[in-house]
Protein backbone atom coordinates (compact mmCIF):
# COMPACT_ATOMS: atom_id res chain seq x y z
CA UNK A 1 -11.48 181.80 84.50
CA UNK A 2 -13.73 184.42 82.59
CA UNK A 3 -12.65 182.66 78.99
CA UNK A 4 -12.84 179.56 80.46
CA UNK A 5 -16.45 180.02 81.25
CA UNK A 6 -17.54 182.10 78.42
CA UNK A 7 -17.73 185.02 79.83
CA UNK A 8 -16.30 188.56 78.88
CA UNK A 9 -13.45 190.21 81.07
CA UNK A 10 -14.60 193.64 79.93
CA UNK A 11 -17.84 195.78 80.53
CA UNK A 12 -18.71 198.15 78.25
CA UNK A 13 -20.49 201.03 79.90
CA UNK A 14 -23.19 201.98 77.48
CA UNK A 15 -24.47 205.12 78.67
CA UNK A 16 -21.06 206.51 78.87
CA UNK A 17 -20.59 205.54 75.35
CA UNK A 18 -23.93 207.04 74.08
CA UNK A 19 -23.11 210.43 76.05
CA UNK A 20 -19.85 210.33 74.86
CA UNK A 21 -21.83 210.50 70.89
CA UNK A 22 -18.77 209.29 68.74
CA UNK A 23 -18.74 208.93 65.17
CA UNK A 24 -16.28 206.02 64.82
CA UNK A 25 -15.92 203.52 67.30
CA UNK A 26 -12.42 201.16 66.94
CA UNK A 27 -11.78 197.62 68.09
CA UNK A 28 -10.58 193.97 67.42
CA UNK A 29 -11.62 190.83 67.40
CA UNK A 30 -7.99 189.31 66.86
CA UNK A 31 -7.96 188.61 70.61
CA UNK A 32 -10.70 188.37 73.74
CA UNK A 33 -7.89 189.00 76.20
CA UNK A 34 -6.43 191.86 75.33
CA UNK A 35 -9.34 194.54 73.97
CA UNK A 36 -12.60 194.92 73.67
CA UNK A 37 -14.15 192.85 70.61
CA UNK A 38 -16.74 194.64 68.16
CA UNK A 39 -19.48 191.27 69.65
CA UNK A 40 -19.33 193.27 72.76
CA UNK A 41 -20.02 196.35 71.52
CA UNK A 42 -23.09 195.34 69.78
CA UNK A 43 -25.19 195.72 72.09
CA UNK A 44 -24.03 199.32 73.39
CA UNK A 45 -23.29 200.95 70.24
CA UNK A 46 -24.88 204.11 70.13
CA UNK A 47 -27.19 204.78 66.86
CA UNK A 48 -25.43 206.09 63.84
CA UNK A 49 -21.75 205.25 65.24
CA UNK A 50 -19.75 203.58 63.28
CA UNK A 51 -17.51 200.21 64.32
CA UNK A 52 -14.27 199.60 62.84
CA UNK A 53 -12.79 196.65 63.77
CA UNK A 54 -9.12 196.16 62.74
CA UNK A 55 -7.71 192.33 62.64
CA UNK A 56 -4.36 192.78 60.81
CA UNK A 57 -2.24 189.38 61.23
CA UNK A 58 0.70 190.53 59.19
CA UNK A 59 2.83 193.59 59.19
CA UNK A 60 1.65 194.41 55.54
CA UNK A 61 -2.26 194.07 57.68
CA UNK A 62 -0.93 196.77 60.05
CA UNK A 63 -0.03 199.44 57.02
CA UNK A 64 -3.13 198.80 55.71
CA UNK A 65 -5.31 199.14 58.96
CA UNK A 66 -2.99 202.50 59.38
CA UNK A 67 -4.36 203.85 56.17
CA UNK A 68 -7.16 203.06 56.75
CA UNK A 69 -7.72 204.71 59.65
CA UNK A 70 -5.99 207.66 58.28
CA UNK A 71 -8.90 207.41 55.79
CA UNK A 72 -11.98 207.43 57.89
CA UNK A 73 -10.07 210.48 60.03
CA UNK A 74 -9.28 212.21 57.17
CA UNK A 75 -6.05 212.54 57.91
CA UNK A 76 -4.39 209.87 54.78
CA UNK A 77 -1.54 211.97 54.53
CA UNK A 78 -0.36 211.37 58.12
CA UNK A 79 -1.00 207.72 57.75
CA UNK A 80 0.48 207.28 54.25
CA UNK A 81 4.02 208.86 56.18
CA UNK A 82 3.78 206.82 58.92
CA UNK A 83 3.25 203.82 56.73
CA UNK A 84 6.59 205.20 54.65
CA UNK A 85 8.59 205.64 57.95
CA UNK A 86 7.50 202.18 58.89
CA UNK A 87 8.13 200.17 55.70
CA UNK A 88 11.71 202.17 55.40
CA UNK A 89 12.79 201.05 58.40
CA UNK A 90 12.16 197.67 57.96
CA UNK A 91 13.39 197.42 54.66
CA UNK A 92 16.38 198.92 55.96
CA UNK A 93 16.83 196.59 58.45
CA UNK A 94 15.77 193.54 56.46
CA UNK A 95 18.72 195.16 54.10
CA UNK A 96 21.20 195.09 56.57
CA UNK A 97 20.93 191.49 57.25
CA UNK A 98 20.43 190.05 53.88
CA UNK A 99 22.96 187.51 53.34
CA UNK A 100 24.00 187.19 57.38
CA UNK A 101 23.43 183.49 58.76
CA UNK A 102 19.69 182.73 60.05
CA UNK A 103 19.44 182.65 64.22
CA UNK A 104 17.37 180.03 64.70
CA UNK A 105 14.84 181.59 67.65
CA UNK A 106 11.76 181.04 70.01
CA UNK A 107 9.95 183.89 70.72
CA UNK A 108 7.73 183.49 73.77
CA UNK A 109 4.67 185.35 73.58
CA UNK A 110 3.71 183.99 77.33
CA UNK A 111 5.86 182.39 80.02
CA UNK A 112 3.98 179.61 81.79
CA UNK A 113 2.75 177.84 79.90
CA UNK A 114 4.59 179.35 77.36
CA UNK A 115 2.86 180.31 73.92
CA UNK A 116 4.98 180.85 70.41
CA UNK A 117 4.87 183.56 68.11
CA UNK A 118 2.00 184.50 65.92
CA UNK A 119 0.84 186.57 63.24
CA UNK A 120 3.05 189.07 62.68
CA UNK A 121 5.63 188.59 65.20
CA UNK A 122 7.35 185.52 63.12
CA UNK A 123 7.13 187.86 59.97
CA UNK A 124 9.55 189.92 62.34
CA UNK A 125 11.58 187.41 63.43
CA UNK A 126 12.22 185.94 59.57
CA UNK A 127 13.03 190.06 58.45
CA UNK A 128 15.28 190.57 61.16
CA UNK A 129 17.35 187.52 60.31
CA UNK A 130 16.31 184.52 62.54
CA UNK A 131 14.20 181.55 62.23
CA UNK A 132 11.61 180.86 64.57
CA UNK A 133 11.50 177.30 65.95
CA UNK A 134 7.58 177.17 66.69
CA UNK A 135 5.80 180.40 65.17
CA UNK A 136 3.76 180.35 61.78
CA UNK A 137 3.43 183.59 60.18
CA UNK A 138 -0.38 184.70 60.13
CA UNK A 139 -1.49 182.00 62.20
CA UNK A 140 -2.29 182.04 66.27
CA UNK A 141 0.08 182.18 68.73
CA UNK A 142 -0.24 178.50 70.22
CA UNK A 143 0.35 177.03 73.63
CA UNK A 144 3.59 175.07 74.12
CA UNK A 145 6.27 173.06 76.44
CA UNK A 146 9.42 174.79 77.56
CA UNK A 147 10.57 170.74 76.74
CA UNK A 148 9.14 171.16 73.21
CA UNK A 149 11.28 174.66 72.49
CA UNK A 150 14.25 173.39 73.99
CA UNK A 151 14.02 169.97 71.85
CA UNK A 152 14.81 172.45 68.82
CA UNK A 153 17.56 173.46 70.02
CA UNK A 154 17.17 177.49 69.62
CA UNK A 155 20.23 179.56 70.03
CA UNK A 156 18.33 182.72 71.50
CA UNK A 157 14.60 182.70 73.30
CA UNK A 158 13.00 186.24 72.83
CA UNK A 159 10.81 186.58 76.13
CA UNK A 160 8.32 189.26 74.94
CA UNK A 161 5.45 188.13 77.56
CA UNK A 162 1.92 189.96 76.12
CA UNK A 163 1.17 193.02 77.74
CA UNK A 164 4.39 193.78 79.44
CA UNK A 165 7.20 195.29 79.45
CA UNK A 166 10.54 193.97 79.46
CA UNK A 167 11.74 194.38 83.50
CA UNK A 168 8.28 192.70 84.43
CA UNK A 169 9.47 190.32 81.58
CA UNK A 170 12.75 189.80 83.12
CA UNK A 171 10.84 189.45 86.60
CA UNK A 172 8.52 186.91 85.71
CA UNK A 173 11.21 184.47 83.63
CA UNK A 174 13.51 184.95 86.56
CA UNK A 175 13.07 181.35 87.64
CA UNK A 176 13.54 179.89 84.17
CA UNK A 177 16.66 177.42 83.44
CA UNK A 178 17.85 177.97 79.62
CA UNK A 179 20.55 176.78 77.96
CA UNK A 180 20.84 179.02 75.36
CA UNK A 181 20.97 183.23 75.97
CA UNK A 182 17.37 184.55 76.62
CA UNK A 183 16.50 187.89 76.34
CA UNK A 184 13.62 189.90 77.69
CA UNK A 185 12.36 192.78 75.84
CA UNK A 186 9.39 194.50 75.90
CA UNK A 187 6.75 192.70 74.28
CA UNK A 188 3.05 195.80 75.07
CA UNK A 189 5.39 198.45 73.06
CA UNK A 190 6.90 196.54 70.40
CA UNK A 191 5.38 193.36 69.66
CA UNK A 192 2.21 192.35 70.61
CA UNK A 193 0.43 195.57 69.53
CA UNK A 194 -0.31 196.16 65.79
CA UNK A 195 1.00 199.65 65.43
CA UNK A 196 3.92 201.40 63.47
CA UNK A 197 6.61 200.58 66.34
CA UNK A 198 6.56 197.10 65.24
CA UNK A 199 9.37 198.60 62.50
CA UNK A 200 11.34 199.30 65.84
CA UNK A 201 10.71 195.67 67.04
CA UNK A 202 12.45 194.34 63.76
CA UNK A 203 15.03 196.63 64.66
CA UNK A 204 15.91 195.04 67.95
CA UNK A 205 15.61 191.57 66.93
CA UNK A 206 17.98 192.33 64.14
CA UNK A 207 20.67 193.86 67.17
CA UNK A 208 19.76 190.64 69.04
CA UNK A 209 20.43 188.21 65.99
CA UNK A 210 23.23 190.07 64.01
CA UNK A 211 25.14 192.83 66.66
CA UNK A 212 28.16 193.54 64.06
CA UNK A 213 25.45 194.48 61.62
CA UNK A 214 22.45 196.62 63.42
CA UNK A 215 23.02 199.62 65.58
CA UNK A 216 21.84 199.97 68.84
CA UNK A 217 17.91 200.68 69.03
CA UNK A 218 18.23 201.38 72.67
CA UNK A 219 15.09 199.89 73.07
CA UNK A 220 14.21 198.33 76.96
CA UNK A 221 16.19 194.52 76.90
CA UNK A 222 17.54 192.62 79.95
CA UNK A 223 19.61 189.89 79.73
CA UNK A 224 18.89 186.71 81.89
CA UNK A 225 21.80 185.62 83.75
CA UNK A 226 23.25 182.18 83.61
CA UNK A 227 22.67 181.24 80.05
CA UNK A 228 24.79 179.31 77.95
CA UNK A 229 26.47 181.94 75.19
């Protein structure tokens, strides 16, 4: 009701902030549901602080808002190996794979209604060896029809519902009817945040799409019962 309206769901508590006298400030302005956006800030900032606000709509975004922050820290050593340990897995991955038939896939980002894949999510999807039905790489995730995914005939859906994990997933898409398998993983850790676990997100679609070729992640997944295999 809050976006509907215009208004902001968050409050940002200014003379907290100004007590708290930080340098560097960090937010986003990919999304107005999920985090504070730098617009709200403006107005609380304290004087000389710094906002950085990282948008990265691609995995090859993420590495660079990684180093980037390792730059303004000084700490660009620490970033520049955790941008190694995240490109090497993927590449491994993506290696692994390479050659392997294409799953074709819907990744939900939300339930009801649901919402496809967007910015870097599909990037995952396409590395780990699928084809999403519905997401574009870089763009939005977009509001859809369970009628319209199912029209494309998808031989796994990814439920990865923003901002939860994957038993509240598997809780909330209990009452869905699939034909196809669905899956429930845990979207807050390793998809919808852009962070260096995404790597481990690529990992698990790649188990999900091509079993005889990825080891086992062990990364939270429930399996809905009653789908078509």
């Amino acid at each position: 009701a809050a976006v509907r309206e215009g208004r902001s769901l968050y409050a940002v508590d200014a003379g907290l902030l100004d007590s708290l006298a930080p340098d560097l400030i960090v937010t986003q302005d990919l999304c107005e549901v999920c985090a504070v956006s730098s617009g709200e800030l403006a107005s609380a900032c304290p004087v000389g602080a710094e906002v950085l606000s990282l948008d990265p709509r691609s995995l090859g975004e993420v590495a660079d808002s990684v180093r980037l922050l390792g730059r303004l820290l000084g700490a660009e050593q620490r970033a520049a190996e955790i941008v190694g340990r995240m490109q090497s897995t993927i590449d491994e991955v993506a290696a692994s794979v390479r050659g392997l038939p294409r799953r074709r896939v819907f990744f939900a980002e939300w339930l009801e209604p649901p919402f496809s894949a967007g910015h870097w999510v599909p990037e995952m999807v396409r590395l780990a060896g699928g084809v999403d039905v519905l997401g574009q790489e870089r763009e939005p995730s977009r509001r859809t029809s369970w009628e319209t995914v199912l029209e494309l005939e998808p031989e796994l859906v990814v439920l990865a519902p923003c901002g939860f994990g994957a038993e509240e997933a598997a809780a909330r898409a209990a009452g869905l009817e699939l034909p196809c398998r669905a899956v429930a993983v845990d979207g807050d850790a390793y998809y919808s945040r852009p962070a260096p676990r995404l790597a481990e997100g690529v990992r698990q679609l790649a188990r999900l799409f091509h079993p005889e070729a990825v080891g086992d992640p062990k990364l939270p997944a429930f399996e809905l019962p009653g789908a078509t295999r």
